[in-house]
C-alpha atoms as a PDB file:
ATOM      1  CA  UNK A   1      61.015  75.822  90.535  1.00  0.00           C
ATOM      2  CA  UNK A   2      62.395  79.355  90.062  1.00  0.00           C
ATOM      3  CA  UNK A   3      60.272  80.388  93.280  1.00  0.00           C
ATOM      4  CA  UNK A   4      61.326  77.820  94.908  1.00  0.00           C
ATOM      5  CA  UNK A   5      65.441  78.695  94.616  1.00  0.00           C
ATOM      6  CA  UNK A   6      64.198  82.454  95.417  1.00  0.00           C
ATOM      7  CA  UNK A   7      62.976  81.190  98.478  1.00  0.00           C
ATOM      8  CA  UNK A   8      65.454  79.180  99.849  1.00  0.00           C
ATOM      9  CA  UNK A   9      68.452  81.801  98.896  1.00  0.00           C
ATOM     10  CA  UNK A  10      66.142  84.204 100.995  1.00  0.00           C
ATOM     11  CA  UNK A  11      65.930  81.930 103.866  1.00  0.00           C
ATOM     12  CA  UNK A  12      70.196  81.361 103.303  1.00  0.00           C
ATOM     13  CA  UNK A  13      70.820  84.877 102.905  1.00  0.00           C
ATOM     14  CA  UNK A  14      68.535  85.602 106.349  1.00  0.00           C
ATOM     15  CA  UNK A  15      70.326  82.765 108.299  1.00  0.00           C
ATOM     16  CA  UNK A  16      73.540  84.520 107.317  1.00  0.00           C
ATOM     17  CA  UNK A  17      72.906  87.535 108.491  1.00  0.00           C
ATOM     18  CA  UNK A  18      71.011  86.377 111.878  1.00  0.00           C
ATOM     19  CA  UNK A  19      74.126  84.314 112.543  1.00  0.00           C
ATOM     20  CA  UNK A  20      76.572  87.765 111.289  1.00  0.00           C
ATOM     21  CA  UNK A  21      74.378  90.252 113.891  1.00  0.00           C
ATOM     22  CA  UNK A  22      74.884  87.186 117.040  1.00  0.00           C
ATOM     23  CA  UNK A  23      78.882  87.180 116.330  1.00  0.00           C
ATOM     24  CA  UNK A  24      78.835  91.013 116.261  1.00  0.00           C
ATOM     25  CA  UNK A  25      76.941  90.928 119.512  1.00  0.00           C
ATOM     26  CA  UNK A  26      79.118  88.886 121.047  1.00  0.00           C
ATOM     27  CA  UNK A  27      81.900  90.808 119.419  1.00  0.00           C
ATOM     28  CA  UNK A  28      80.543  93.653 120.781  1.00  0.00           C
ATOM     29  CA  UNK A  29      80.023  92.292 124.246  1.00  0.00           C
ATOM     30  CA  UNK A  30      83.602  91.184 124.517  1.00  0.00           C
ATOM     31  CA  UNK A  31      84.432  94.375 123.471  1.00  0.00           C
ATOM     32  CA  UNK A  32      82.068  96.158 126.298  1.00  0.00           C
ATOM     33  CA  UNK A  33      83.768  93.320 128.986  1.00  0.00           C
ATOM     34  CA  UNK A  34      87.158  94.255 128.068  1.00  0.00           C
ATOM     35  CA  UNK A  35      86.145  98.063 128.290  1.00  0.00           C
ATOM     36  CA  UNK A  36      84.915  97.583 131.699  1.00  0.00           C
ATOM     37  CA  UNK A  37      88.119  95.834 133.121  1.00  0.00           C
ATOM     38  CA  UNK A  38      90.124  98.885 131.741  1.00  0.00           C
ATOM     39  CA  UNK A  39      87.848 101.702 133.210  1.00  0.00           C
ATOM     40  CA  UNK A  40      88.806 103.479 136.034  1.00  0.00           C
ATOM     41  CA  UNK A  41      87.824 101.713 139.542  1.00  0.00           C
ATOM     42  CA  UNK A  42      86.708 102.750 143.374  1.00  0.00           C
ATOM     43  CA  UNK A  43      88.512 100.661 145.907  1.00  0.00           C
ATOM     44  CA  UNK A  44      86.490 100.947 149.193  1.00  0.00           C
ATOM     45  CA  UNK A  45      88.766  99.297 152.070  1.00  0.00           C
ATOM     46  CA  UNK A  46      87.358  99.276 155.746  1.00  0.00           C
ATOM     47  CA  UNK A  47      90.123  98.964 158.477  1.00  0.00           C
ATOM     48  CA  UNK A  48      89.293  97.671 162.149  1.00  0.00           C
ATOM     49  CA  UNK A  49      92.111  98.956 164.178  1.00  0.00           C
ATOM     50  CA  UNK A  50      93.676  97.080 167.212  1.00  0.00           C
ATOM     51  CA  UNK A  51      92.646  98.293 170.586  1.00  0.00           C
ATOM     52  CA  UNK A  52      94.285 101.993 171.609  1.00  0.00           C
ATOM     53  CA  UNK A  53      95.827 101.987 167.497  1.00  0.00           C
ATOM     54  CA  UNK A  54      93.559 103.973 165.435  1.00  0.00           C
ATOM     55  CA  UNK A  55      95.352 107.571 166.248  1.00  0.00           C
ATOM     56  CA  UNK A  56      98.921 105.463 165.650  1.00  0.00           C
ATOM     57  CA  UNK A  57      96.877 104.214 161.849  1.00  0.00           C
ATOM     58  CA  UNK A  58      95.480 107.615 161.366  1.00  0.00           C
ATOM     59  CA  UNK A  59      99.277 108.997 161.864  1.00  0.00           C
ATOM     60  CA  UNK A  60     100.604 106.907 159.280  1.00  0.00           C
ATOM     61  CA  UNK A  61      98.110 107.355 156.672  1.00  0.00           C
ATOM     62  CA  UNK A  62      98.471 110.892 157.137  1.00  0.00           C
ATOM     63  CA  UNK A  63     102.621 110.740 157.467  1.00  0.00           C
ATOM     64  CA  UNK A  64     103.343 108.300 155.055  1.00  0.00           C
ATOM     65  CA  UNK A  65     100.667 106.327 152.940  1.00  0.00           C
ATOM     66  CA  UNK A  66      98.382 108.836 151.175  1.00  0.00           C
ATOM     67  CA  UNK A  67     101.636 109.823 149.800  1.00  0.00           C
ATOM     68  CA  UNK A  68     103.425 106.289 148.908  1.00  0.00           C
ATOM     69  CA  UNK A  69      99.716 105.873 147.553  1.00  0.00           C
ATOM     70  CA  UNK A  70     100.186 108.420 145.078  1.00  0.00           C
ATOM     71  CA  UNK A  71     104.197 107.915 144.128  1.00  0.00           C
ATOM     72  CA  UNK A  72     102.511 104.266 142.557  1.00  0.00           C
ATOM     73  CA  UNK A  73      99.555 105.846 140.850  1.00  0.00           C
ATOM     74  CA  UNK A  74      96.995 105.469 143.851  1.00  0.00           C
ATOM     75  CA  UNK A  75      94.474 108.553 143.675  1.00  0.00           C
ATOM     76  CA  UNK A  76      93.529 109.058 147.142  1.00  0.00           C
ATOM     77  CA  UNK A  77      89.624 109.950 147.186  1.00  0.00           C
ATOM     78  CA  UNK A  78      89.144 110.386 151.122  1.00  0.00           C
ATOM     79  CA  UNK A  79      89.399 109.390 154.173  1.00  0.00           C
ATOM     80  CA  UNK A  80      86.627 108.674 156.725  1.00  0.00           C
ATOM     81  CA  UNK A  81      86.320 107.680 160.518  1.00  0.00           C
ATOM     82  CA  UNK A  82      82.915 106.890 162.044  1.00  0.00           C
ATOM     83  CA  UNK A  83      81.283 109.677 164.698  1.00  0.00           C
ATOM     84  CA  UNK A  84      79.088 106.593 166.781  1.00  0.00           C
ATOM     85  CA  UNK A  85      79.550 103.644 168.559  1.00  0.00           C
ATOM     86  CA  UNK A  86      82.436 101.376 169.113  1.00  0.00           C
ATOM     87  CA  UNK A  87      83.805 101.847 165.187  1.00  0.00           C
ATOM     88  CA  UNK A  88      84.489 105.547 165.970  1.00  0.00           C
ATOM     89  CA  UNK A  89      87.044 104.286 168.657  1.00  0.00           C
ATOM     90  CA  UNK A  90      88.639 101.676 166.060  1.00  0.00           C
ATOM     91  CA  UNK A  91      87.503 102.291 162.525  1.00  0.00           C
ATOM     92  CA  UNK A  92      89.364 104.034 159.539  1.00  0.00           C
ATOM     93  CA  UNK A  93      87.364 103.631 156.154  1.00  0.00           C
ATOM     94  CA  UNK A  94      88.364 105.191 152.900  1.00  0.00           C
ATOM     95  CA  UNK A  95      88.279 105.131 149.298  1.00  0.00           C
ATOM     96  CA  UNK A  96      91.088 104.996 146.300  1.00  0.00           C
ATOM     97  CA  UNK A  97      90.959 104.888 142.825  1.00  0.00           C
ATOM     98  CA  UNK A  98      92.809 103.175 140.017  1.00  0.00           C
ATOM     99  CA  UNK A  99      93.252 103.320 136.763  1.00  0.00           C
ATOM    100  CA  UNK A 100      91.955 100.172 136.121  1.00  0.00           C
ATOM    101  CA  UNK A 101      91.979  96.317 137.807  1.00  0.00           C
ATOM    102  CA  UNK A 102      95.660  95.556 136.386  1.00  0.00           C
ATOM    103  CA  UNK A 103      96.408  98.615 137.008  1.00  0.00           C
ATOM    104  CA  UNK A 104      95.082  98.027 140.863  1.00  0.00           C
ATOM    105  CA  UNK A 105      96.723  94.915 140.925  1.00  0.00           C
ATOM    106  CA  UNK A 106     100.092  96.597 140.035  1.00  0.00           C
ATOM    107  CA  UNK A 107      99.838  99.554 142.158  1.00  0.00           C
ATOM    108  CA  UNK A 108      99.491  97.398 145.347  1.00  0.00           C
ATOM    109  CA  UNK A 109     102.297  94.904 144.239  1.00  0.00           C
ATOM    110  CA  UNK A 110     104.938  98.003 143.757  1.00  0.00           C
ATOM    111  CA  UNK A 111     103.712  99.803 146.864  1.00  0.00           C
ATOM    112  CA  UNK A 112     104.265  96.686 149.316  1.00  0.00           C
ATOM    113  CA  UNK A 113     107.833  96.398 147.995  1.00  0.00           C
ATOM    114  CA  UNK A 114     108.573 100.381 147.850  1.00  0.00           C
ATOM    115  CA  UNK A 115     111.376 100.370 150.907  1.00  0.00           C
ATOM    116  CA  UNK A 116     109.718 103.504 152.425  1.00  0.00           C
ATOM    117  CA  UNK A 117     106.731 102.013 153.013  1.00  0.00           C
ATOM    118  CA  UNK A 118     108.483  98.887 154.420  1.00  0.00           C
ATOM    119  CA  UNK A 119     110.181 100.859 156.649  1.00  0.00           C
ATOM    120  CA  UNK A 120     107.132 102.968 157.725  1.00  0.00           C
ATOM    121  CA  UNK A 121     104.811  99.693 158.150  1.00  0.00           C
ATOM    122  CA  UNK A 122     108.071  98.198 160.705  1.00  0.00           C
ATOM    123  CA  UNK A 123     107.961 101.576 162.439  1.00  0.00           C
ATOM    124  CA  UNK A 124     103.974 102.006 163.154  1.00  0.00           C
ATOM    125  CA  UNK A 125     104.364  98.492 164.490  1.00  0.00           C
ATOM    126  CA  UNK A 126     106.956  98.993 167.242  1.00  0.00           C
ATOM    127  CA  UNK A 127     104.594  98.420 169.883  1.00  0.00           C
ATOM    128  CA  UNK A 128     102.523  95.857 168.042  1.00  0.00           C
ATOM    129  CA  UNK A 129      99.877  95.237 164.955  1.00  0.00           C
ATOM    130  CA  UNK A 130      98.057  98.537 164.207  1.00  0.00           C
ATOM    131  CA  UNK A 131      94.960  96.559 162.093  1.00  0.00           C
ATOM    132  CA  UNK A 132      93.097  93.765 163.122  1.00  0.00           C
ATOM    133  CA  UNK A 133      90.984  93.631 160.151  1.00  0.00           C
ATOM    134  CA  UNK A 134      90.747  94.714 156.909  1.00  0.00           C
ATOM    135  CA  UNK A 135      87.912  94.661 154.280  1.00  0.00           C
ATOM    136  CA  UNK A 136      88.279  95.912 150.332  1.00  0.00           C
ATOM    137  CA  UNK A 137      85.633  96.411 147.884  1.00  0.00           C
ATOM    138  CA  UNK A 138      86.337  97.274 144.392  1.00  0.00           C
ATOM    139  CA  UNK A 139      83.388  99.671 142.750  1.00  0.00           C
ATOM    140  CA  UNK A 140      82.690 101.086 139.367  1.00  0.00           C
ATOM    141  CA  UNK A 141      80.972 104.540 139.233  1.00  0.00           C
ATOM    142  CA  UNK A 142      77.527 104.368 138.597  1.00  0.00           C
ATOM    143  CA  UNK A 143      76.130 106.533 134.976  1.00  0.00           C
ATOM    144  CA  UNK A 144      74.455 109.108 137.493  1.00  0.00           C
ATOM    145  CA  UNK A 145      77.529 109.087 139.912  1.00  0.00           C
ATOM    146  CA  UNK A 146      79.076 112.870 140.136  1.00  0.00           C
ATOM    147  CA  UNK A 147      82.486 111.160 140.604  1.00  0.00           C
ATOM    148  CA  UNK A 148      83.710 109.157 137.659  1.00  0.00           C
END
């Protein structure tokens, strides 16, 4: 009988601590999720400018965005226009990073209400739309990357 109780208090005791180690690793994984939406993030964003507009987009990005970008904690990373084909007449591609994805998400809410960037976006579009399209990508630096 003795055995017996020894037995099943082992068997209790391992359950216990199999079912302990599976909440710390989901603990832990929580943990590692909510780690990951606070790290620092890439924001790749592709523009396809309207016909004859990508000097008048360059011009504004260089006049006025980069630097609203920064005044609401956008790091600008650089700035890139292809050398071929028809995307070197209409393409502007670049990348930004943030602090986090909140802290993306608040960035780009305070910089489309900052008036100066209002009134620079009304300007650049005196003679009409400057983008026809725009793509964004967010991106996390991978553990070999040189830029974290």
């Amino acid at each position: 009988m003795r055995s017996s109780w020894r037995v099943a208090l082992l068997f209790v005791g391992a359950a216990a601590l199999v079912g302990a180690g599976r909440a710390w690793g989901v603990a832990a994984e929580k943990a590692a999720a909510a780690a990951a939406e606070d790290a620092k993030v890439f924001e790749l964003r592709t523009y396809i400018a309207n016909d004859g507009k990508l000097d008048d987009l360059n011009k504004r990005f260089r006049d006025h965005t980069c630097k609203l970008f920064e005044k609401h904690g956008i790091e600008n990373v650089g700035y890139w226009t292809p050398t071929d084909g028809e995307a070197a007449k209409n393409t502007l591609i670049y990348i930004v990073a943030h602090k986090s994805r909140d802290a993306a998400k608040a960035s780009w809410k305070a910089f489309g209400a900052d008036p100066d960037w209002q009134a620079a976006y009304k300007e650049s579009h005196k003679n009409g739309p400057l983008v026809k399209k725009l793509e964004s990508v967010y991106m996390k630096s991978a553990d070999y990357s040189k830029i974290k």
